[in-house]
C-alpha atoms as a PDB file:
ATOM      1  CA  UNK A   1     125.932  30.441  12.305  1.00  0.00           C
ATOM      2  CA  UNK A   2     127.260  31.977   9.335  1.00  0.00           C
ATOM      3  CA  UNK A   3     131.280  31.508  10.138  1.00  0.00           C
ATOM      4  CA  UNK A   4     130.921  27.838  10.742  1.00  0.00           C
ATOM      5  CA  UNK A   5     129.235  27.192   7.190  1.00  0.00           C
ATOM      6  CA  UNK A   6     130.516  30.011   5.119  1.00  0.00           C
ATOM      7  CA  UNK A   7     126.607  30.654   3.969  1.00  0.00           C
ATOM      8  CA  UNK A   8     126.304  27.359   2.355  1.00  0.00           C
ATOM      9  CA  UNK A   9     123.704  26.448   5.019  1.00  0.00           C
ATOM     10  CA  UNK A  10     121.630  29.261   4.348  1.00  0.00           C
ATOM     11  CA  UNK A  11     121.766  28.847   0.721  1.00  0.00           C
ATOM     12  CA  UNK A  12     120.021  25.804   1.324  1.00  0.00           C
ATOM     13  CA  UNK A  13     117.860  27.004   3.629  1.00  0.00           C
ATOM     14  CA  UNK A  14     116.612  29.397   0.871  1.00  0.00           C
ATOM     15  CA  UNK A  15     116.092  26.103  -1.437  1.00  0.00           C
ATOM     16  CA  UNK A  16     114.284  24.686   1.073  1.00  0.00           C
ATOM     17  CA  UNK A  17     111.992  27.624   1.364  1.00  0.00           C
ATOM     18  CA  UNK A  18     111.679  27.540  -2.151  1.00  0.00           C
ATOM     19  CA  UNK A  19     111.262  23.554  -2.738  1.00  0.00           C
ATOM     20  CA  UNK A  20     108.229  23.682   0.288  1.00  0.00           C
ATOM     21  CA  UNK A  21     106.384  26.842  -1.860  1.00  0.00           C
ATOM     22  CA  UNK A  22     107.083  24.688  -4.806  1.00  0.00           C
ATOM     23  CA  UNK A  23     105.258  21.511  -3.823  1.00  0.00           C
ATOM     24  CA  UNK A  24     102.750  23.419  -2.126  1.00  0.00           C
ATOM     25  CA  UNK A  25      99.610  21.133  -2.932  1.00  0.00           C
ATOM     26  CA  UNK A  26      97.056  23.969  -2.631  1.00  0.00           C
ATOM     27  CA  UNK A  27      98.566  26.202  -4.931  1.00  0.00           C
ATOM     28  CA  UNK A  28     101.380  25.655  -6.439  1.00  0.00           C
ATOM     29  CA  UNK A  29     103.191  28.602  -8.515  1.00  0.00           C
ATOM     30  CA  UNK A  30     104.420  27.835 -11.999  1.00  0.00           C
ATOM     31  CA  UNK A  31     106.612  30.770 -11.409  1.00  0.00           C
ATOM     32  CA  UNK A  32     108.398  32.571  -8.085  1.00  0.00           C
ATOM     33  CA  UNK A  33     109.804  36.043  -7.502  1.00  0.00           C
ATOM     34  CA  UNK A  34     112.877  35.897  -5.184  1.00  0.00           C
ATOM     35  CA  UNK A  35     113.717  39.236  -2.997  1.00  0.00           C
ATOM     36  CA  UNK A  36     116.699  39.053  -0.606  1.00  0.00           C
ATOM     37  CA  UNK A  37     117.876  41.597   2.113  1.00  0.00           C
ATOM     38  CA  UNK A  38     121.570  42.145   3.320  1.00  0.00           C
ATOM     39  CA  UNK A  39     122.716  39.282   3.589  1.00  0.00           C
ATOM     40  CA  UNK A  40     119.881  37.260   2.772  1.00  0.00           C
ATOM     41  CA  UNK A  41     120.106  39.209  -0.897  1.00  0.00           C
ATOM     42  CA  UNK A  42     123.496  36.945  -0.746  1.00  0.00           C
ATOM     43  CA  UNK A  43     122.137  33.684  -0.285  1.00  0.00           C
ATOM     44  CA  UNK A  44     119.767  33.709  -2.208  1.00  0.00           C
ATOM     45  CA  UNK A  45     120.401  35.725  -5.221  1.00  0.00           C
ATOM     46  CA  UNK A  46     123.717  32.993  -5.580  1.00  0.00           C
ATOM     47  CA  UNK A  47     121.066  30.277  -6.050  1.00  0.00           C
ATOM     48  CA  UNK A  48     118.405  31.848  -8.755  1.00  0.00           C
ATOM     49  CA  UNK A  49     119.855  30.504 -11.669  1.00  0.00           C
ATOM     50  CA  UNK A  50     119.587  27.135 -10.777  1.00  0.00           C
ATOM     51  CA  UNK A  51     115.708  27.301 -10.065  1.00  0.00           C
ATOM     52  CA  UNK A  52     114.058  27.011 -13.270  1.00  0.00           C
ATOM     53  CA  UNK A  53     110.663  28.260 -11.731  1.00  0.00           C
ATOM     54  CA  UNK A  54     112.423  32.132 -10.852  1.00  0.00           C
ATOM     55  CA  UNK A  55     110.882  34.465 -12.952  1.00  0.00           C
ATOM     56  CA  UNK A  56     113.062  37.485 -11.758  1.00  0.00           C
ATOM     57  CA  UNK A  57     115.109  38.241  -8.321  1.00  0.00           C
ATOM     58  CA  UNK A  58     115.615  41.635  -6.438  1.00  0.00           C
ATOM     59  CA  UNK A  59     118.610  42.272  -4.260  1.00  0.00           C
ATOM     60  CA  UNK A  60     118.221  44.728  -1.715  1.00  0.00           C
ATOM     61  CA  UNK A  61     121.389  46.098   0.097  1.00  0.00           C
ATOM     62  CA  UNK A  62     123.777  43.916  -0.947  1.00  0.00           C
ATOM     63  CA  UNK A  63     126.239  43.804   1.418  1.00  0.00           C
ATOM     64  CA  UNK A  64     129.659  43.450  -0.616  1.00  0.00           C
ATOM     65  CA  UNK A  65     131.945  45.326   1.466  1.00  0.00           C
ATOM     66  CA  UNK A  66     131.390  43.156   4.264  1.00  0.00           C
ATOM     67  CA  UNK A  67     130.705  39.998   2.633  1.00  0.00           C
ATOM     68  CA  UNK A  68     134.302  38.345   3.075  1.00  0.00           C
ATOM     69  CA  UNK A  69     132.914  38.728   6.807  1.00  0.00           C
ATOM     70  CA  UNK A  70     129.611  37.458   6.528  1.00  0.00           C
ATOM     71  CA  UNK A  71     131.008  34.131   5.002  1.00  0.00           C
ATOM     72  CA  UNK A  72     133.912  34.109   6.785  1.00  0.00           C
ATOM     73  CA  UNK A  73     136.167  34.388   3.968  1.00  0.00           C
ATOM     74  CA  UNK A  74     134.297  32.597   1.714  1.00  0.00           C
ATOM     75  CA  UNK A  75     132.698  35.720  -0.019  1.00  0.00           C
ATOM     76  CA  UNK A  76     134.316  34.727  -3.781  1.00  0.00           C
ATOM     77  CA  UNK A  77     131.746  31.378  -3.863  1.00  0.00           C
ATOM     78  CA  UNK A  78     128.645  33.807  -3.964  1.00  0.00           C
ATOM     79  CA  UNK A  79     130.430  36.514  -6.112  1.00  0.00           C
ATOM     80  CA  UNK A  80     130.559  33.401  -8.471  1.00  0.00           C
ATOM     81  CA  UNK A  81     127.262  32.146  -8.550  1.00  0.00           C
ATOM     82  CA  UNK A  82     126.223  35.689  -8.548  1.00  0.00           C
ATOM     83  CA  UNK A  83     128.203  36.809 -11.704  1.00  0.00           C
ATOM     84  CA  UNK A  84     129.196  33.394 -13.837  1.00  0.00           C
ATOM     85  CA  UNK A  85     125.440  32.382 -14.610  1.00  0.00           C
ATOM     86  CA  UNK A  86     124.474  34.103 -18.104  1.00  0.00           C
ATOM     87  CA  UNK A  87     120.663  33.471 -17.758  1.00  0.00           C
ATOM     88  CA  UNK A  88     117.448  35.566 -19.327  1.00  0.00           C
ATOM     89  CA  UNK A  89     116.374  36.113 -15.252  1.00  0.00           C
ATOM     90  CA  UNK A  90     115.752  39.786 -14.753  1.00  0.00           C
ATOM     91  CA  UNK A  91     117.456  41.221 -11.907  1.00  0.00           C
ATOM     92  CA  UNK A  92     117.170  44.593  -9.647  1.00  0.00           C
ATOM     93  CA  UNK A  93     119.950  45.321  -7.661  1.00  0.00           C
ATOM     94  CA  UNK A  94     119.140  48.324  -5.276  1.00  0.00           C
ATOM     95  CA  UNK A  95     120.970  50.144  -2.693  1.00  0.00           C
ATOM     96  CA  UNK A  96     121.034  53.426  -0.703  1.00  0.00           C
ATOM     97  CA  UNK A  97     123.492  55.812  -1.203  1.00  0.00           C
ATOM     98  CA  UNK A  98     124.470  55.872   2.797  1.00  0.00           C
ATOM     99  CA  UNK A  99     124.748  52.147   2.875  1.00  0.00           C
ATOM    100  CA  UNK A 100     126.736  51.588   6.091  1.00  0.00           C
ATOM    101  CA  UNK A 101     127.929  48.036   5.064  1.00  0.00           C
ATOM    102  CA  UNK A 102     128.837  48.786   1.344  1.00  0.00           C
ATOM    103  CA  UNK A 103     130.193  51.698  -0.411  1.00  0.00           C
ATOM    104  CA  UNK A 104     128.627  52.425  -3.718  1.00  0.00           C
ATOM    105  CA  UNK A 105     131.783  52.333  -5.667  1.00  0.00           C
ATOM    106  CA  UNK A 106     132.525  48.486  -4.554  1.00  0.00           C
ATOM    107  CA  UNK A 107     129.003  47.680  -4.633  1.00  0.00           C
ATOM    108  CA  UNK A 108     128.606  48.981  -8.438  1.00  0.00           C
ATOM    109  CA  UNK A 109     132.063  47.119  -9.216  1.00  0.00           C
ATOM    110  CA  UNK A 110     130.232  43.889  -8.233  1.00  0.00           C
ATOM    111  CA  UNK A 111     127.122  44.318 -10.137  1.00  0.00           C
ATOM    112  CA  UNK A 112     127.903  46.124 -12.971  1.00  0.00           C
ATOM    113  CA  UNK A 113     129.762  42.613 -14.007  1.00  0.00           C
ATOM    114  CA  UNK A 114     126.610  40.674 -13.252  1.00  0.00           C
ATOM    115  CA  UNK A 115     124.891  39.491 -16.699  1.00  0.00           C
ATOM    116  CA  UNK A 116     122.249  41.138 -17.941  1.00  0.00           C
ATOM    117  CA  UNK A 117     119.109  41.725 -18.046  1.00  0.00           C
ATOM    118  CA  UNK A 118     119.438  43.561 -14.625  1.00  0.00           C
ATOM    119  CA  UNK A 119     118.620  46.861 -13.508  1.00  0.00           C
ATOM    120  CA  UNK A 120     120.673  49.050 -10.824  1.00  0.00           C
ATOM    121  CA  UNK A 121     118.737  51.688  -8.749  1.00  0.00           C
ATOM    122  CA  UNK A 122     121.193  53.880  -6.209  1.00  0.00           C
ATOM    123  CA  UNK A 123     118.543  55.745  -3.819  1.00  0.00           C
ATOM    124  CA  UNK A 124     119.778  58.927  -2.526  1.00  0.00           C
ATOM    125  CA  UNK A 125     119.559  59.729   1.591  1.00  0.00           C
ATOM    126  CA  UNK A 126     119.069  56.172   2.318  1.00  0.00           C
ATOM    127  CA  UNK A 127     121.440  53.870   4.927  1.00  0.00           C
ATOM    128  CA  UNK A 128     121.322  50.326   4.865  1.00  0.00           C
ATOM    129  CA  UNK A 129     118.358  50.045   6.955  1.00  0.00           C
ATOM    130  CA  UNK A 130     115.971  52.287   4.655  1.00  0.00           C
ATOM    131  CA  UNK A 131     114.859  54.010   8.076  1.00  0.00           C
ATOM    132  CA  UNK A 132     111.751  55.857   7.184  1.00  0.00           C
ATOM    133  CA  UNK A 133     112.560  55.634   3.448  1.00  0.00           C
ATOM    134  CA  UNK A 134     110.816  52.319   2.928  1.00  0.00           C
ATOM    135  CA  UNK A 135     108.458  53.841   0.450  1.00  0.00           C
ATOM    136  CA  UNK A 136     111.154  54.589  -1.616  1.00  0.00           C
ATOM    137  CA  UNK A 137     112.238  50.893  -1.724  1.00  0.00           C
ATOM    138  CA  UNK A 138     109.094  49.563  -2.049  1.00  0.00           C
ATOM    139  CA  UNK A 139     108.055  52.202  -4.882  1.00  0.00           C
ATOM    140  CA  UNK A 140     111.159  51.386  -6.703  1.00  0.00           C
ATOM    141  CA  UNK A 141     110.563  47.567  -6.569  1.00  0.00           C
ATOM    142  CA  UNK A 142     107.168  47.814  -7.852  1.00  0.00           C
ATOM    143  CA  UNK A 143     108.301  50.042 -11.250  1.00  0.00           C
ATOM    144  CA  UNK A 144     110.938  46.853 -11.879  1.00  0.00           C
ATOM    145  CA  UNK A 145     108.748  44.010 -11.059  1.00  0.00           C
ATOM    146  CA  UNK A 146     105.031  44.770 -12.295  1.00  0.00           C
ATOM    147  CA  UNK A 147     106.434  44.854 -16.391  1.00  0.00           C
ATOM    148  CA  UNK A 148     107.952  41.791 -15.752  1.00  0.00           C
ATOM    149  CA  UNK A 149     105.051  39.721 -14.285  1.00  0.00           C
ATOM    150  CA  UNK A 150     102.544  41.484 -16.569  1.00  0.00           C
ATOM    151  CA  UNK A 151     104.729  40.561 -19.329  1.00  0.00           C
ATOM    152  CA  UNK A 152     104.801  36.678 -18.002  1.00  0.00           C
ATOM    153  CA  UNK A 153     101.045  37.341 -17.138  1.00  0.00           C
ATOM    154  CA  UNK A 154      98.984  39.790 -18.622  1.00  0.00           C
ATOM    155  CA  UNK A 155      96.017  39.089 -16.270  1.00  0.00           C
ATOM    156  CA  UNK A 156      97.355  38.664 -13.324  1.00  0.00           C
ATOM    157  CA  UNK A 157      97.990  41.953 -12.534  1.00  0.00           C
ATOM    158  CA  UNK A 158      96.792  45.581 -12.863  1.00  0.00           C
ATOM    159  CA  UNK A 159      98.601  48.903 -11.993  1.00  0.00           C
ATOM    160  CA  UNK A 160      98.461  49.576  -8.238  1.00  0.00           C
ATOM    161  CA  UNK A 161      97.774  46.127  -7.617  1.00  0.00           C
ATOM    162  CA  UNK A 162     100.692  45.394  -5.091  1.00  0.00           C
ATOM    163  CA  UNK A 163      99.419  48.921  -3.156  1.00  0.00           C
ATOM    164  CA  UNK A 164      95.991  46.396  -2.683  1.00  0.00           C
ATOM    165  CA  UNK A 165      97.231  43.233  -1.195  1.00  0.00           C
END
């Protein structure tokens, strides 16, 4: 439960996640692409820059308004990690502009301190739960990322490739 651990155990839940991928025997990635939601964009967006194997994160309705709730008052430890790393990662931070559990203006005061390189989408008509308006998300995720790992990878990827899989 989030009170009784303040989100430190599900920060390293999402290293454990991304140690198993890591030592994945079949195929294991030289690189990773982290994408958190709510309050997972939280956990593990505070974690990124310590994983040298992150080629770029996405935080999806980060919930800053809230988040002294979420961690039970211990919302400054991820504002930290989020903020005091100055690392080359690329980072999209994207929100709706009805976002039940974060206003815009707080929101924006959080991540416009955030070192760059990062990118900050606001999508108008959408709540925190991109209800119907999932295209927009997804659209707006795949114009960030697809540079980036076609930068990293020229092969690996062609436009509309994402639509495919």
């Amino acid at each position: 439960m989030t009170s009784l651990t303040k989100g430190k155990a599900e920060e390293k839940d999402v290293q454990s996640i991304i140690d198993y991928i890591l030592r994945n025997k079949n195929l294991p990635p030289s690189k990773i692409v982290i994408c958190g939601y709510s309050y997972g964009a939280m956990c593990s967006c505070s974690i990124a820059a310590e994983i040298p194997e992150v080629l770029c994160y996405t935080a999806i309705s980060y919930p800053y308004s809230v988040s002294w709730m979420l961690t039970a008052g211990n919302s400054q430890h991820f504002e930290r990690r989020l903020i005091q790393p100055k690392t080359p990662i690329p980072k999209l931070f994207i929100i709706g502009d009805k976002d039940q559990f974060s206003s815009i203006s707080k929101w924006r005061s959080l991540v416009e301190r955030i070192q760059d390189p990062k990118h900050i989408v606001v999508i108008e008509g959408v709540d925190h739960f991109w209800w119907n308006k999932e295209n927009k998300l997804v659209d707006s995720i795949e114009q960030w990322l697809l540079p980036i790992v076609q930068q990293w990878n020229p092969h690996i990827w062609t436009n509309n490739s994402i639509n495919q899989l």
